[in-house]
C-alpha atoms as a PDB file:
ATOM      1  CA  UNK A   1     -24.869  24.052  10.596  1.00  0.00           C
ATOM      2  CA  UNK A   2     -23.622  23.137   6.963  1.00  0.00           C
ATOM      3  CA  UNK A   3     -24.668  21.141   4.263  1.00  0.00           C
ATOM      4  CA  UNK A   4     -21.779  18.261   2.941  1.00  0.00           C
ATOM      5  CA  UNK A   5     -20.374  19.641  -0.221  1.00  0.00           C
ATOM      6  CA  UNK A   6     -17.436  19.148  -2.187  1.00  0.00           C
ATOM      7  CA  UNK A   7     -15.810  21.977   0.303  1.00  0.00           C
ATOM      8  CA  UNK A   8     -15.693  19.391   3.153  1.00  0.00           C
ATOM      9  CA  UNK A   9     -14.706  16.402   0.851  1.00  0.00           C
ATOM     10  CA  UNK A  10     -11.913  18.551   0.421  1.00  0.00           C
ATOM     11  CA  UNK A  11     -11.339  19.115   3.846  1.00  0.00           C
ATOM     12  CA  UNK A  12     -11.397  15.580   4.437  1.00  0.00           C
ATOM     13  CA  UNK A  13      -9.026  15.008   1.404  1.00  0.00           C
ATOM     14  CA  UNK A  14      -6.495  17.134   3.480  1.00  0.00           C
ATOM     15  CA  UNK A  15      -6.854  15.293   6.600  1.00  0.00           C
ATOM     16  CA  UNK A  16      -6.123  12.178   4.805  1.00  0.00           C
ATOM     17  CA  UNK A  17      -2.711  13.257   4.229  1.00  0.00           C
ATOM     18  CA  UNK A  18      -2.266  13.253   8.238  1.00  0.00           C
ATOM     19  CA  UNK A  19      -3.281  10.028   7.991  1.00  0.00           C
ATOM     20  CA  UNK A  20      -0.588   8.980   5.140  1.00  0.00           C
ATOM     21  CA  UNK A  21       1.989  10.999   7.424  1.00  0.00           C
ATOM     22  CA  UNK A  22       1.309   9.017  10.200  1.00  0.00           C
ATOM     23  CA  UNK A  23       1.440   5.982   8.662  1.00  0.00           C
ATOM     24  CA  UNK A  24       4.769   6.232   6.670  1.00  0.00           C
ATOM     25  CA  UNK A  25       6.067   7.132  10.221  1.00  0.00           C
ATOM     26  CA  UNK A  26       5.077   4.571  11.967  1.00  0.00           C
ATOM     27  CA  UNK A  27       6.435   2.421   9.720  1.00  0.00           C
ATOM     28  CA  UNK A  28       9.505   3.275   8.696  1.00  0.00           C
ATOM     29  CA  UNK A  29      10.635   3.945  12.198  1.00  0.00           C
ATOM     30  CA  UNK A  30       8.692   1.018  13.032  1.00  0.00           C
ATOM     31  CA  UNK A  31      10.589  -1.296  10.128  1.00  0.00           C
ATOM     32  CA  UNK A  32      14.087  -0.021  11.129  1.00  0.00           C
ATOM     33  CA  UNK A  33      13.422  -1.000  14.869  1.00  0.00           C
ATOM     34  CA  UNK A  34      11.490  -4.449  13.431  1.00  0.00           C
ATOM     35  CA  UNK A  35      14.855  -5.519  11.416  1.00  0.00           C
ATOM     36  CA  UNK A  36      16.696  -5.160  14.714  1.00  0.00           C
ATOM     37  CA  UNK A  37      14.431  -7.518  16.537  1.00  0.00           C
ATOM     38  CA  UNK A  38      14.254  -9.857  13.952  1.00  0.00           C
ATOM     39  CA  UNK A  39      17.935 -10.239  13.433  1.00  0.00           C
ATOM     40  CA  UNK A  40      18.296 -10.490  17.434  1.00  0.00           C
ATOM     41  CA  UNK A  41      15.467 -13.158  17.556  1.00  0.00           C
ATOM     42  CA  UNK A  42      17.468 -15.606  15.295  1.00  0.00           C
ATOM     43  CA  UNK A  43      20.776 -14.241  16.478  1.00  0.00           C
ATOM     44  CA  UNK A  44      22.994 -16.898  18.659  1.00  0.00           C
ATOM     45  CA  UNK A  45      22.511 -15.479  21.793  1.00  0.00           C
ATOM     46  CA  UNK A  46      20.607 -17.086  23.959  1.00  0.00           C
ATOM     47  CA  UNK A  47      19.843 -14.646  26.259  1.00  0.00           C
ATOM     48  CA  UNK A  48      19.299 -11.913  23.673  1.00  0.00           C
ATOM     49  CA  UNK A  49      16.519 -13.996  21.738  1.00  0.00           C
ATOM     50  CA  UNK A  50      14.665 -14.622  24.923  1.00  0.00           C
ATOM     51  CA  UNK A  51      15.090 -10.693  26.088  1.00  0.00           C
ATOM     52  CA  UNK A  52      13.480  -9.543  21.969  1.00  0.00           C
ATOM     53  CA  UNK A  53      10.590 -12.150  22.746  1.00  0.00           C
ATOM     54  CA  UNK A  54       9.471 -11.117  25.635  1.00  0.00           C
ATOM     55  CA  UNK A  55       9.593  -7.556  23.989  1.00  0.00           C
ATOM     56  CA  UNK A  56       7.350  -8.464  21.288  1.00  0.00           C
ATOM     57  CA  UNK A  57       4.806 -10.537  23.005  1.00  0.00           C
ATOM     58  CA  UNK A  58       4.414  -7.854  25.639  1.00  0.00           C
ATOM     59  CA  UNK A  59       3.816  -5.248  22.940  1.00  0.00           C
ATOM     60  CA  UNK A  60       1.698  -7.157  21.017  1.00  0.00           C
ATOM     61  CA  UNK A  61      -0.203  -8.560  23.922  1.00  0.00           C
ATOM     62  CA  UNK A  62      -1.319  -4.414  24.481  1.00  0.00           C
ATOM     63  CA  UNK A  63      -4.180  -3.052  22.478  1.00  0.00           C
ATOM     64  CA  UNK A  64      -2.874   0.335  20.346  1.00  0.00           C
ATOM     65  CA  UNK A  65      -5.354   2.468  22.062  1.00  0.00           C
ATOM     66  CA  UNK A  66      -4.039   1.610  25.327  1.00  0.00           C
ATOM     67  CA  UNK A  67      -0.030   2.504  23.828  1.00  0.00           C
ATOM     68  CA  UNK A  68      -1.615   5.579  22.209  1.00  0.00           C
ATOM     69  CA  UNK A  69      -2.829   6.537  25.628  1.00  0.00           C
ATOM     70  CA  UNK A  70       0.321   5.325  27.870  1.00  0.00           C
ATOM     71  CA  UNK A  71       2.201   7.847  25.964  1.00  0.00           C
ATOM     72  CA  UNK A  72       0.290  10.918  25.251  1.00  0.00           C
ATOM     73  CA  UNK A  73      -0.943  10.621  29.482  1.00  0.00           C
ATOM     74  CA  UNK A  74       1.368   8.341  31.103  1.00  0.00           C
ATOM     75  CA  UNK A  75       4.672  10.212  30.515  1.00  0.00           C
ATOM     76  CA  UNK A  76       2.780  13.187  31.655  1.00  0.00           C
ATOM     77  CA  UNK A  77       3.216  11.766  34.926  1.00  0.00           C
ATOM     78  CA  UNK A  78       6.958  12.076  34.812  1.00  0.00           C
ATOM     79  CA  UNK A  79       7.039  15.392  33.646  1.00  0.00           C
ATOM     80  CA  UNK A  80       7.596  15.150  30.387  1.00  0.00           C
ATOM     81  CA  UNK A  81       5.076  16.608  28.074  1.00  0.00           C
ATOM     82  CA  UNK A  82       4.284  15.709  24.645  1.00  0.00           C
ATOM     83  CA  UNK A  83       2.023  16.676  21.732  1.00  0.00           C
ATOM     84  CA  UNK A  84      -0.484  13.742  19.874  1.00  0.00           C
ATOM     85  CA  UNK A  85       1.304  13.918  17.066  1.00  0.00           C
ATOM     86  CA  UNK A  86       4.636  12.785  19.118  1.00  0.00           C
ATOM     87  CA  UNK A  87       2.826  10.541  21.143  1.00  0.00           C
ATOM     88  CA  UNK A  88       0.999   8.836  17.867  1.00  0.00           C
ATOM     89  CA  UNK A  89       3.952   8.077  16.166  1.00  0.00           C
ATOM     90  CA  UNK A  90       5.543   6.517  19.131  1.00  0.00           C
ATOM     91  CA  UNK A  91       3.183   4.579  19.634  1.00  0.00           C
ATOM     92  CA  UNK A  92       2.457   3.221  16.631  1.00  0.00           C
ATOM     93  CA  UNK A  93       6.388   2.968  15.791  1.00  0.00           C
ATOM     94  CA  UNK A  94       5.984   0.165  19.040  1.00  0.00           C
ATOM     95  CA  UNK A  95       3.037  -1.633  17.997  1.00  0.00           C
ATOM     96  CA  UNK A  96       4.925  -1.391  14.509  1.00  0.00           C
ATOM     97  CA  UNK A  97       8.313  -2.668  15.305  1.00  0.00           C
ATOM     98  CA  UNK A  98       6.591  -5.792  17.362  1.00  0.00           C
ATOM     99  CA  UNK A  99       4.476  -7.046  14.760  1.00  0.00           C
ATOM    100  CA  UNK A 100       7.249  -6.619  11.509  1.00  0.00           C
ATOM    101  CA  UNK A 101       9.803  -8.242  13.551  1.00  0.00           C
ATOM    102  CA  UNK A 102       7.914 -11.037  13.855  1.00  0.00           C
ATOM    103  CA  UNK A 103       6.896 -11.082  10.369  1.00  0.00           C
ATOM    104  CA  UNK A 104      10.274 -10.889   9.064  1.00  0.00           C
ATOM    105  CA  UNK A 105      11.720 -13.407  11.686  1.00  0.00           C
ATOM    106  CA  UNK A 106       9.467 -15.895  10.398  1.00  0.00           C
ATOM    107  CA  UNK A 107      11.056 -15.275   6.404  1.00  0.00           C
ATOM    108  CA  UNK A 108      14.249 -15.296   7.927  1.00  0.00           C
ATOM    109  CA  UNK A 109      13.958 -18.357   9.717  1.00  0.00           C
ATOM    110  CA  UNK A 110      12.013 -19.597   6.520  1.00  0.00           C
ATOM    111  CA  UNK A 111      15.185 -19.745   4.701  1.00  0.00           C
ATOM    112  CA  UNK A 112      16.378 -23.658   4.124  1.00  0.00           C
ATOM    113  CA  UNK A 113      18.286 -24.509   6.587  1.00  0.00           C
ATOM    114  CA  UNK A 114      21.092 -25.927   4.148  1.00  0.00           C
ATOM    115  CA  UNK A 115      21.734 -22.380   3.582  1.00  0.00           C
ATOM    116  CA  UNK A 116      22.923 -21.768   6.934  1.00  0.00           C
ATOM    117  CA  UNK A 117      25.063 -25.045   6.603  1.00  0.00           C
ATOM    118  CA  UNK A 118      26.272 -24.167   3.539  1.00  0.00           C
ATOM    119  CA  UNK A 119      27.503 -20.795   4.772  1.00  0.00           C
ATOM    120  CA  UNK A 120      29.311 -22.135   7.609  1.00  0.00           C
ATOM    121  CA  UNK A 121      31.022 -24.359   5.271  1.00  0.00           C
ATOM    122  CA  UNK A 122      32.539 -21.585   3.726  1.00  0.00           C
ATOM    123  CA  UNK A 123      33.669 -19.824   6.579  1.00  0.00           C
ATOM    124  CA  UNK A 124      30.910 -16.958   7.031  1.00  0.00           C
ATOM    125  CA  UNK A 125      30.342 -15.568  10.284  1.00  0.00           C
ATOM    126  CA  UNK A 126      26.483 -14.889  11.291  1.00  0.00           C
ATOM    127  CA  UNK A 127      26.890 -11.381  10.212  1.00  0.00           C
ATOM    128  CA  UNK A 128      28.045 -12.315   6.716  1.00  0.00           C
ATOM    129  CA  UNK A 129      25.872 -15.286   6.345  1.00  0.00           C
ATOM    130  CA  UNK A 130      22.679 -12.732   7.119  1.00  0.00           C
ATOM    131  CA  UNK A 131      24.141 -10.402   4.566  1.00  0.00           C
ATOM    132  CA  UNK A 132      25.267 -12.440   1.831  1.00  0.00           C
ATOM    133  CA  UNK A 133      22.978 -15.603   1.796  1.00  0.00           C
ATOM    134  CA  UNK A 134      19.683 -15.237   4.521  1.00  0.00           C
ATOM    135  CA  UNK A 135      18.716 -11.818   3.832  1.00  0.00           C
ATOM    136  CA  UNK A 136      18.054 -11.526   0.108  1.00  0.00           C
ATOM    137  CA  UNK A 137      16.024 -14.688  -0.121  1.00  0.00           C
ATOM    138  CA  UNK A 138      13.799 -13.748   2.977  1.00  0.00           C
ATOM    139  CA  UNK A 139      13.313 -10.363   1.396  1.00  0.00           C
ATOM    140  CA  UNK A 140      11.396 -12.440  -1.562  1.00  0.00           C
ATOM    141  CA  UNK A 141       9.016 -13.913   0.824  1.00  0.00           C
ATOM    142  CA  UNK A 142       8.964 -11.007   2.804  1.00  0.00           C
ATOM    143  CA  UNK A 143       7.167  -8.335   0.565  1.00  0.00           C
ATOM    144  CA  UNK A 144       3.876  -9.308   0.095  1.00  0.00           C
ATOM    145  CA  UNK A 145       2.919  -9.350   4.183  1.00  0.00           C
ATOM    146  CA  UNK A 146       4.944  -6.574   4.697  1.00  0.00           C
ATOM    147  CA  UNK A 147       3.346  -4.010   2.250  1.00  0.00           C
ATOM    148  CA  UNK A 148      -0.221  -6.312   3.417  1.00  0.00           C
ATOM    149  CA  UNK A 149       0.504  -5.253   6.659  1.00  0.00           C
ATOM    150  CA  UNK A 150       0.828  -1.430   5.814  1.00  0.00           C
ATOM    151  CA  UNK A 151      -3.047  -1.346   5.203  1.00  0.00           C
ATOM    152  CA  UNK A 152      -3.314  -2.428   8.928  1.00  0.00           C
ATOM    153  CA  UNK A 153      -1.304   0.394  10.016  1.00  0.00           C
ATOM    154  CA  UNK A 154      -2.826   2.937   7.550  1.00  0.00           C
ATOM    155  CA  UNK A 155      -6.030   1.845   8.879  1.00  0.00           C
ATOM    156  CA  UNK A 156      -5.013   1.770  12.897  1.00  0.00           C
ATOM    157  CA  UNK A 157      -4.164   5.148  12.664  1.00  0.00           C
ATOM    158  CA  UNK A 158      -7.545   6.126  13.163  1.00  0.00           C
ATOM    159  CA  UNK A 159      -7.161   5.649  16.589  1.00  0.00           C
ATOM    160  CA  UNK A 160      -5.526   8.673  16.830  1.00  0.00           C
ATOM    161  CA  UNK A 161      -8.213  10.783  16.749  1.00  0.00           C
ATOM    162  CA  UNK A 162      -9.344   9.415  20.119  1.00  0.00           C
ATOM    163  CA  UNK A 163      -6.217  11.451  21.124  1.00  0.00           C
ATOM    164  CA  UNK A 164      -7.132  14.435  19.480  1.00  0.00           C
ATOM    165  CA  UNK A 165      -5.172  14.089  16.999  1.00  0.00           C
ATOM    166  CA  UNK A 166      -6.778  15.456  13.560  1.00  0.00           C
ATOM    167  CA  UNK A 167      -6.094  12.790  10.791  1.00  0.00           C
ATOM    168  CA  UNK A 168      -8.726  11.174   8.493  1.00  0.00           C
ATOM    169  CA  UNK A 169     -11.237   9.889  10.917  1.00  0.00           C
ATOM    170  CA  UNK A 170     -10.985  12.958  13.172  1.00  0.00           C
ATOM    171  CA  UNK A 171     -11.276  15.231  10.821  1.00  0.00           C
ATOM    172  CA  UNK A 172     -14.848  13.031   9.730  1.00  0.00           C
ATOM    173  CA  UNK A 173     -16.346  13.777  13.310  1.00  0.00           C
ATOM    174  CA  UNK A 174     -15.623  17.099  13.488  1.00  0.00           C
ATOM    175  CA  UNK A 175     -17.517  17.835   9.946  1.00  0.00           C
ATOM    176  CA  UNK A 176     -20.261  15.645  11.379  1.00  0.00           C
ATOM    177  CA  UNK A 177     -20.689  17.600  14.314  1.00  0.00           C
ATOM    178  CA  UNK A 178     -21.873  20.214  11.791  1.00  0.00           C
ATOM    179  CA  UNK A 179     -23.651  18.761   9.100  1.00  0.00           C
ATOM    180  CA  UNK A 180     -25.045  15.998  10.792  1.00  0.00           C
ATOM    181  CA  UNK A 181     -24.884  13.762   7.784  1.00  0.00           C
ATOM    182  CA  UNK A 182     -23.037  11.007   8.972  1.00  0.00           C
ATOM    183  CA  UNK A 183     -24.283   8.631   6.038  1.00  0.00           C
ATOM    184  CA  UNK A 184     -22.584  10.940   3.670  1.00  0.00           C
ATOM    185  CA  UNK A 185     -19.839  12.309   5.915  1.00  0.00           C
ATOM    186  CA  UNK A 186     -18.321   8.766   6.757  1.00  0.00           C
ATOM    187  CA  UNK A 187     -19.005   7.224   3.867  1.00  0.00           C
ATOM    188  CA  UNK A 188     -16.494   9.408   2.299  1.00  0.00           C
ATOM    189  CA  UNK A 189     -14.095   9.204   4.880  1.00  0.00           C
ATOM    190  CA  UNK A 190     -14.721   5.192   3.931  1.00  0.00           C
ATOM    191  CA  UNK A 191     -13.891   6.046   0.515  1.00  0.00           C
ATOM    192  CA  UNK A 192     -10.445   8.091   1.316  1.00  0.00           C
ATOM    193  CA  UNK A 193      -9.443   5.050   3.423  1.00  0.00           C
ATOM    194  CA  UNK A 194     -10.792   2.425   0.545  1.00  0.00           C
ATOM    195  CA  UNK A 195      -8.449   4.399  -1.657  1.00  0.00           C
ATOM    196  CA  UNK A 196      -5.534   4.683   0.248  1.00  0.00           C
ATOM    197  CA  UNK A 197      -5.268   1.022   1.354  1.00  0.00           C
ATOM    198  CA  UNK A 198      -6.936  -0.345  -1.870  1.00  0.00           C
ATOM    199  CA  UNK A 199      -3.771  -0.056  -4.080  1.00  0.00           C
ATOM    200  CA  UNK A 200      -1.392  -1.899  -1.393  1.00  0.00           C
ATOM    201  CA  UNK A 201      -3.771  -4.748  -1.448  1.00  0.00           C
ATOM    202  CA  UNK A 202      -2.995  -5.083  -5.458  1.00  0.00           C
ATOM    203  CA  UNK A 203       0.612  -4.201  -4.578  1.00  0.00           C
ATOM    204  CA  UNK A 204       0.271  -7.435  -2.085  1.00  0.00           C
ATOM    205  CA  UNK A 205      -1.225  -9.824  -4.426  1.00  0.00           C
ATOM    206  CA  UNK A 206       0.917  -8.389  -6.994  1.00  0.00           C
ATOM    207  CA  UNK A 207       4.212  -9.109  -5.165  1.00  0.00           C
ATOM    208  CA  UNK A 208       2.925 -12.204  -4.270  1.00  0.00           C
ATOM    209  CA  UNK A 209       2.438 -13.771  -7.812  1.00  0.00           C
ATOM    210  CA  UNK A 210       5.765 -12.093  -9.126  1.00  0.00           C
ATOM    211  CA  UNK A 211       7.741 -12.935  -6.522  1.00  0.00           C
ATOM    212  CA  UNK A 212       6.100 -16.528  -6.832  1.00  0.00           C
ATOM    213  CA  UNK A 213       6.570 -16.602  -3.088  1.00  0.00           C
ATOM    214  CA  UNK A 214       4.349 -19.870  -3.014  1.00  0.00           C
ATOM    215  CA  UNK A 215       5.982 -21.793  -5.148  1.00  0.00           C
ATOM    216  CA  UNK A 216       9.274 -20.721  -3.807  1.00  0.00           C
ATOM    217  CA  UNK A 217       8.013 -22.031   0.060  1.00  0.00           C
ATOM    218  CA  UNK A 218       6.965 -25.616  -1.733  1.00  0.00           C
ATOM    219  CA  UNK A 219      10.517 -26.294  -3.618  1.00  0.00           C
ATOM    220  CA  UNK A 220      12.396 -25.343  -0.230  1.00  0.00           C
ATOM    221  CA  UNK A 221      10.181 -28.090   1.766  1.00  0.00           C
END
């Protein structure tokens, strides 16, 4: 046994970087596959809108423990073995994708639809129209929940440590298994997460006001 000193704030400082790791992962893999749904959901396929739906609500309907744990032991069962790190970003790439596809459909979709009408009137083909019209006024209202939704997934990624893999909050119960100061020990790890998520809640609220994102929604009604 150890007393809590600055060595193991450092320790947990380290960790924390894990945690950042596995968050950026998450979701940019998780944004790149999230832009593909949402573009399918409003696409004019029938069929292909109904197939991304049922995607989404199935992922979303299952908890991110239970995807953490489908991958790191489920694919074990066909042979193919993979590490928590692997099996974590996966994962949380899924839950990722489901959730920003959704949030972006709804910007795109919150577009006026004179837009759209206008578009055709000139001739543009759905992928232009996306390109050229949709897209860079749903990236305005976009922003703020997107970068408000990164503190979820900063903060979800403590469920990896149930895994065994060693980010923030693993790396916490580990030095509380040998200090046994768990007032001290987690209330730091607190801290680390207060700081990390902190600044993209300003960044949110920030976006928010400067985008005038708001305002913007009342004019187009």
């Amino acid at each position: 046994m150890r007393t809590f000193t600055l060595h193991e704030v450092w320790i947990l400082v380290l960790a924390a970087r894990w945690t950042i790791a596995l968050s950026l992962a998450a979701f940019i893999g998780g944004g790149a596959v999230g832009f593909v749904l949402a573009i399918a959901r409003i696409s004019p396929f029938k069929a292909l809108r109904y197939i991304v739906s049922g995607y989404i609500q199935f992922v979303q309907a299952i908890p991110g423990l239970m995807l953490l744990l489908l991958f790191y032991y489920g694919l074990n069962l066909f042979g193919i073995r993979i590490d928590a790190w692997t099996a974590a970003v996966l994962a949380f790439t899924l839950s990722t994708s489901a959730f920003l596809a959704e949030i972006w459909r709804g910007c795109l979709q919150a577009v006026p639809a004179g837009q759209w009408d206008a578009s055709r009137s000139l001739a543009l083909n759905f992928p232009k129209t996306l390109i050229l019209v949709i897209i860079p006024q749903a990236a305005r209202m976009a922003l703020p929940p997107t970068v408000g939704y990164m503190v979820q997934v900063v903060k979800g990624t403590s469920l990896a440590a149930l895994i065994g893999f060693t980010e923030l909050a693993k790396a916490g119960a580990q030095i509380n298994t040998i200090t046994f100061e768990p007032v001290l020990v987690f209330g730091t790890v607190a801290g680390i997460y207060f700081l990390i998520c902190w600044p993209l809640s300003l960044l949110s609220s920030h976006l928010e006001r400067q985008l005038k994102v708001g305002h913007v929604n009342i004019q187009a009604m």
